[in-house]
Every structure is written in structure tokens, then in C-alpha cells.
C-alpha atoms as a PDB file:
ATOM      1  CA  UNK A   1      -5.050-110.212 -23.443  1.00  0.00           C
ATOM      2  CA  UNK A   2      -4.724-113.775 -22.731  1.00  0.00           C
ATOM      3  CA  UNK A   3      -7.046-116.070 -20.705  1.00  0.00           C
ATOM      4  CA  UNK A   4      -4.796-116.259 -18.078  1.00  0.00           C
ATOM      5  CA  UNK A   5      -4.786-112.632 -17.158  1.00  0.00           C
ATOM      6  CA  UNK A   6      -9.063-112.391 -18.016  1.00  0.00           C
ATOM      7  CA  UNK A   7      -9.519-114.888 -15.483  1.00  0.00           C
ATOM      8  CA  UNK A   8      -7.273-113.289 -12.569  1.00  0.00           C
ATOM      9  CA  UNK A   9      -8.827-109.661 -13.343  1.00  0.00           C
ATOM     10  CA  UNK A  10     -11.896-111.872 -12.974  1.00  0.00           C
ATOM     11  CA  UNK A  11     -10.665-112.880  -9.833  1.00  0.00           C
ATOM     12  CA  UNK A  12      -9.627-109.611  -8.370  1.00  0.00           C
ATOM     13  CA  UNK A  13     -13.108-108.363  -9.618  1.00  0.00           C
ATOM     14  CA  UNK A  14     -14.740-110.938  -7.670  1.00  0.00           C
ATOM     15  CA  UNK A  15     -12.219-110.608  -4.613  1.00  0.00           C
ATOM     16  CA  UNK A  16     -13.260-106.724  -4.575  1.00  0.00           C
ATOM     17  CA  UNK A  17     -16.869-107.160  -4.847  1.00  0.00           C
ATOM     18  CA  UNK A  18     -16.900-109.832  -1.522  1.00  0.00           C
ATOM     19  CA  UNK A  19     -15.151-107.437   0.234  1.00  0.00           C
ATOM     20  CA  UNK A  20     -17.392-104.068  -0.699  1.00  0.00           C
ATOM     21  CA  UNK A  21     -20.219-106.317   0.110  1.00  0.00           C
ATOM     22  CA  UNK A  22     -19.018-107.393   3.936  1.00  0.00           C
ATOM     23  CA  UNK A  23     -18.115-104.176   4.546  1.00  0.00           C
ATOM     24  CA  UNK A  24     -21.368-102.734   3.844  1.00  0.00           C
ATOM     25  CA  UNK A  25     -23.054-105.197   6.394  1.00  0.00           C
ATOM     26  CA  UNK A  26     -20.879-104.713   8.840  1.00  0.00           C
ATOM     27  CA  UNK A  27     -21.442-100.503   8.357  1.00  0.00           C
ATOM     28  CA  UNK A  28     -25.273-101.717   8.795  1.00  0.00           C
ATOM     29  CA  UNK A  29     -24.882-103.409  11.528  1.00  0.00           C
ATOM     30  CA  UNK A  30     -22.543-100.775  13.474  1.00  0.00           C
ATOM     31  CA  UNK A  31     -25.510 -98.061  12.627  1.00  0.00           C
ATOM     32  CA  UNK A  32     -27.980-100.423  14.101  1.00  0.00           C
ATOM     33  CA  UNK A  33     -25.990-101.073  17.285  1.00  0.00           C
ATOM     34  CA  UNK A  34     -25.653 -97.315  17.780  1.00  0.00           C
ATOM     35  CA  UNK A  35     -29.326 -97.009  17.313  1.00  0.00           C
ATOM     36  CA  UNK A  36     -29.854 -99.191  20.520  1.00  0.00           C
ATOM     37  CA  UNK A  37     -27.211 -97.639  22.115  1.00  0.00           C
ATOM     38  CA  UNK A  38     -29.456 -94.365  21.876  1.00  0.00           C
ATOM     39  CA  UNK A  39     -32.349 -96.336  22.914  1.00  0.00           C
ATOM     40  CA  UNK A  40     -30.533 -97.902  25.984  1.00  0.00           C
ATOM     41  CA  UNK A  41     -29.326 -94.027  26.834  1.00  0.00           C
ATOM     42  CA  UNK A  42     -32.524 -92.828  26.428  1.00  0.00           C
ATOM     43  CA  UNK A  43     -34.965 -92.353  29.782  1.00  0.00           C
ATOM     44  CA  UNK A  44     -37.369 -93.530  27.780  1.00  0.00           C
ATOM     45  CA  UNK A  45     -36.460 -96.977  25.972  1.00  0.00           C
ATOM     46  CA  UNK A  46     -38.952 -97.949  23.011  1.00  0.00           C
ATOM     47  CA  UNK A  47     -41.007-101.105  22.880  1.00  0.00           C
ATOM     48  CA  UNK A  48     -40.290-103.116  20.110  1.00  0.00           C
ATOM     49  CA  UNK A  49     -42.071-106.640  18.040  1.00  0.00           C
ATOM     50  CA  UNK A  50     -40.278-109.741  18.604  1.00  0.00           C
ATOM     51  CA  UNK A  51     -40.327-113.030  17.606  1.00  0.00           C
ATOM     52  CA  UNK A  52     -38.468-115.890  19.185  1.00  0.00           C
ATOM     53  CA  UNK A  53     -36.271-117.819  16.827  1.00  0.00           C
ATOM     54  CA  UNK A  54     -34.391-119.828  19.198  1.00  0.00           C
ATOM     55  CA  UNK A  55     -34.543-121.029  22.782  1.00  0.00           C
ATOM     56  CA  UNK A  56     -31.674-122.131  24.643  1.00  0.00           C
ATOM     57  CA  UNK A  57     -30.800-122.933  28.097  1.00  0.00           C
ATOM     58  CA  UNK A  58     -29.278-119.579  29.020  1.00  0.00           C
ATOM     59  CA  UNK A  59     -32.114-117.513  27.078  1.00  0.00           C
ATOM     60  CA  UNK A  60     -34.246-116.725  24.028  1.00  0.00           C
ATOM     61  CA  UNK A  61     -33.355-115.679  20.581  1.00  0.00           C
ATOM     62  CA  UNK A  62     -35.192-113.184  19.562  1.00  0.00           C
ATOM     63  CA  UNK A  63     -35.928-111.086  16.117  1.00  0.00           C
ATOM     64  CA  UNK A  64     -36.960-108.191  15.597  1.00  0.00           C
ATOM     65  CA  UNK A  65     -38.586-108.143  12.030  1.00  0.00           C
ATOM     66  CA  UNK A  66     -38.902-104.234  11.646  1.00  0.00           C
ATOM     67  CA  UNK A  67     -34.982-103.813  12.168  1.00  0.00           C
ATOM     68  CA  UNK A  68     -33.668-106.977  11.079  1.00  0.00           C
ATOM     69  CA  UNK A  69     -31.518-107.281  14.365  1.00  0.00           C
ATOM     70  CA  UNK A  70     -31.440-110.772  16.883  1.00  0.00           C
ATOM     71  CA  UNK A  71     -30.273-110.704  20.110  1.00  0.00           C
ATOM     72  CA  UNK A  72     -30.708-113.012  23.325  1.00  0.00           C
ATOM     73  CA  UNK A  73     -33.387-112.364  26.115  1.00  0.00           C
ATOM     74  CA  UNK A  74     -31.215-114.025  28.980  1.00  0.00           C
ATOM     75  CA  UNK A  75     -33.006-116.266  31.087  1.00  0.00           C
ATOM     76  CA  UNK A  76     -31.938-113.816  34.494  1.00  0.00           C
ATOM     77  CA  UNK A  77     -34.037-111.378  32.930  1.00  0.00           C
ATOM     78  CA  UNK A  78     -37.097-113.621  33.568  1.00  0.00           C
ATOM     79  CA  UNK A  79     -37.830-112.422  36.966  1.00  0.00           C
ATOM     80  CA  UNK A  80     -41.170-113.214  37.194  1.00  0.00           C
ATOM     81  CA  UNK A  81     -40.294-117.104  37.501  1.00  0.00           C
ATOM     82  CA  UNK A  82     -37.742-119.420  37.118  1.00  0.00           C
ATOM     83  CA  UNK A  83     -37.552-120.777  34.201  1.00  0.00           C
ATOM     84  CA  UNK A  84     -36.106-124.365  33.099  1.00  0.00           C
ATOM     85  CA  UNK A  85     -35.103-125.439  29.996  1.00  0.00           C
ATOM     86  CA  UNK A  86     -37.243-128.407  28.045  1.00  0.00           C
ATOM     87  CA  UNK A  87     -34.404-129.154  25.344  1.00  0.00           C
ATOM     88  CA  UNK A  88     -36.883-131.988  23.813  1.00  0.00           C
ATOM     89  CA  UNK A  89     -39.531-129.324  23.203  1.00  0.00           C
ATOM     90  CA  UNK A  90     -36.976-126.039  22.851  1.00  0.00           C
ATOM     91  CA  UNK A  91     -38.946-124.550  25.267  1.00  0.00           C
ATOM     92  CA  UNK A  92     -38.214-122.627  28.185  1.00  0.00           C
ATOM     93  CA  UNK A  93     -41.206-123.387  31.078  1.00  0.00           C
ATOM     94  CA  UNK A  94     -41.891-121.253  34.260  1.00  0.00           C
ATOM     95  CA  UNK A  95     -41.175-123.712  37.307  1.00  0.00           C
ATOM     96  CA  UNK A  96     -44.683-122.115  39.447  1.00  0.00           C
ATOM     97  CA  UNK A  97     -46.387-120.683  36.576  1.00  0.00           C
ATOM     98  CA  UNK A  98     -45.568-123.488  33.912  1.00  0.00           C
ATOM     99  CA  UNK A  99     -45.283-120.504  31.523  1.00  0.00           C
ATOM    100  CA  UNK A 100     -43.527-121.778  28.571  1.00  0.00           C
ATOM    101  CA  UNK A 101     -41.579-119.723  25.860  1.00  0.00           C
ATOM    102  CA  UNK A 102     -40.906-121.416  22.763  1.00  0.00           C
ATOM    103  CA  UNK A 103     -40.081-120.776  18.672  1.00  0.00           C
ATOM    104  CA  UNK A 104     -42.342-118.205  17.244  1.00  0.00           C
ATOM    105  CA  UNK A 105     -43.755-116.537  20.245  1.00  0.00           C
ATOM    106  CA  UNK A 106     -44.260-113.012  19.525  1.00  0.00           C
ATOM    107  CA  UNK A 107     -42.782-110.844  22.640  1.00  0.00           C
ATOM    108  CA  UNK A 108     -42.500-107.014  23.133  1.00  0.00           C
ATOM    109  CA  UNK A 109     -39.263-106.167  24.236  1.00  0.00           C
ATOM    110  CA  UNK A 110     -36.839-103.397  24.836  1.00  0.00           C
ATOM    111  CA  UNK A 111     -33.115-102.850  25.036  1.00  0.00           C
ATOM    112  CA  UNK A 112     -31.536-104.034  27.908  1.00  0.00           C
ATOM    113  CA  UNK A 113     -27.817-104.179  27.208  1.00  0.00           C
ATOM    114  CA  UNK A 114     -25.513-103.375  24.113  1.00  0.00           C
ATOM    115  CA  UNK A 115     -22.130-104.690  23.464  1.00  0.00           C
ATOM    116  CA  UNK A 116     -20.826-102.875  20.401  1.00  0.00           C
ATOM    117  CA  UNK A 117     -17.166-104.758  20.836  1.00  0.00           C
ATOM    118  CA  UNK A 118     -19.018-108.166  20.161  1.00  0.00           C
ATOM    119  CA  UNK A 119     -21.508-106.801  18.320  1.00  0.00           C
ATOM    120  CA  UNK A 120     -24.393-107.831  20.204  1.00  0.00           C
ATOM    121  CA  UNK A 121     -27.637-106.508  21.933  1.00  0.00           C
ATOM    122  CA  UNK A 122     -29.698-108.069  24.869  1.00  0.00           C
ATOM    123  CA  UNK A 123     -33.365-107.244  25.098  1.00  0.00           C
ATOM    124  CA  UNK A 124     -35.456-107.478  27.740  1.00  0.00           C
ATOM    125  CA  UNK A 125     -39.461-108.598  27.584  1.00  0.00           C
ATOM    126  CA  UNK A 126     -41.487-105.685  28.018  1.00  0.00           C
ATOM    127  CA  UNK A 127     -44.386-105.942  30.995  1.00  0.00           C
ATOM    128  CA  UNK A 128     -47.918-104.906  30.628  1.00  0.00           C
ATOM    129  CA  UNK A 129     -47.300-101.862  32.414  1.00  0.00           C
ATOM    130  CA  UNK A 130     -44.065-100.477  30.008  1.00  0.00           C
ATOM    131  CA  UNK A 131     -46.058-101.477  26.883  1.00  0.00           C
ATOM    132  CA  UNK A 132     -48.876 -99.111  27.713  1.00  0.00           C
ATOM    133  CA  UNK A 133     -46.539 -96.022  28.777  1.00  0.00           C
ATOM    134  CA  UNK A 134     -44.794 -96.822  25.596  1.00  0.00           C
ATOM    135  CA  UNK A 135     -47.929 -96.821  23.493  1.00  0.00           C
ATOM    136  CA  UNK A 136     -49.851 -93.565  25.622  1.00  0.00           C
ATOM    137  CA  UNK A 137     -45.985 -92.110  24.444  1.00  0.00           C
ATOM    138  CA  UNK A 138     -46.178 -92.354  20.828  1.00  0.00           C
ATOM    139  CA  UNK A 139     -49.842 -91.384  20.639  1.00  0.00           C
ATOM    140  CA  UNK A 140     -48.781 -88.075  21.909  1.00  0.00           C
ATOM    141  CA  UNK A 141     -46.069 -87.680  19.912  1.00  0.00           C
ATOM    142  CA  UNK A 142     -48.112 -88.443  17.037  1.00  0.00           C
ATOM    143  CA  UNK A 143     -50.516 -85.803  18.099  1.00  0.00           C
ATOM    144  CA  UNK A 144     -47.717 -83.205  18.425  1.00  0.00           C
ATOM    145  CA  UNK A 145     -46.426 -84.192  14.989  1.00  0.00           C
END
């Protein structure tokens, strides 16, 4: 076996492994996208952690460290103001209640919108009043457990 064929076995090794390795992410990702499809479906939509990781003039980038997922808060969501964007500062500021929203803000959120064709999920931040349903839900369903 010369060094000519070594190296384009080598190659087709290589080639192989790239494409085992993409294909893999994108069969994560597809799970996780049906996972907030459920959650969308579902009457009642979990709460999760966010972090902001990006603020833009249409919205916020957000994380969400326990799934590994981001996806955009759009600024229309943001009904309790209107919010303009500082580019300067990456912030996003509340016009009457000078609210700002900027990287690393923690937020609790929940689904608002999945599109599985482009892959994406929109979240929605999570009022006072949602968070504590959410949280009086899972401490019974830890008590039934």
C-alpha cells in the first residue's frame, strides 16, 4: 500500500467522520425542537432559565444553559413598554420605564413560537404571575411523584 492511497483512505476516513459528526447535531437539535414543540402544544408551557447573550434591535438572544438551545425574545413580545435599542451600550431600554435589557441578564422565559423548517424557537419572558403557577405546578408534581 503506497502513500498515495494511505493518505486518500485517510481522507475518506476524515470525510466520513465530519459527516457522522454534523449529522448527529443536527439529530440533537431536531429532538430539541420537538421538545418545544410539545411545550408550545402543551396548556401548560414550562418556565425555563435564560441568559441573554445578545441584544439586537429587533430582540434578545437568549440561552438557555440547561438545554443548550438560543433563540430570540422579539422585541413585540415586550408589551409592557416600548423598548428602543442603545446599539453603543447593546442594550435594549424601556421608553417610560427606562427598563434596560442587556448581555447577561438572567430572564425566565417560555416558548412562544417554533419554526422547525428554520430551525428556530422564539421565547417569550415569563411574568411574575406565570413563574409562580409554574413553580406551585412542579411542587405538586413533585409531591405526586
Amino acid at each position: 500500500m503506497g502513500m498515495a492511497e494511505i493518505a486518500s483512505i485517510a481522507e475518506h476516513i476524515s470525510t466520513t467522520e465530519r459527516n457522522a459528526a454534523e449529522a448527529e447535531i443536527d439529530a440533537t437539535q431536531m429532538k430539541k425542537l420537538e421538545f418545544f414543540q410539545q411545550q408550545l402544544a402543551g396548556r401548560k408551557p414550562q418556565i425555563f432559565s435564560a441568559t441573554v447573550v445578545d441584544v439586537r434591535n429587533y430582540g434578545l438572544m437568549v440561552e438557555l444553559p440547561d438545554a443548550l438551545i438560543t433563540g430570540l425574545i422579539h422585541v413585540s413580545s415586550l408589551t409592557d413598554d416600548f423598548y428602543v435599542f442603545e446599539p453603543a451600550r447593546r442594550q435594549l431600554i424601556g421608553r417610560r420605564s427606562r427598563k434596560r435589557f442587556s448581555v447577561g441578564d438572567k430572564l425566565s422565559v417560555f416558548v412562544a413560537r417554533v419554526d422547525v423548517f428554520k430551525r428556530q424557537v422564539d421565547f417569550a419572558i415569563a411574568t411574575a404571575t406565570e413563574r409562580s403557577k409554574a413553580s406551585r405546578r412542579s411542587k405538586r408534581s413533585s409531591k405526586n411523584a
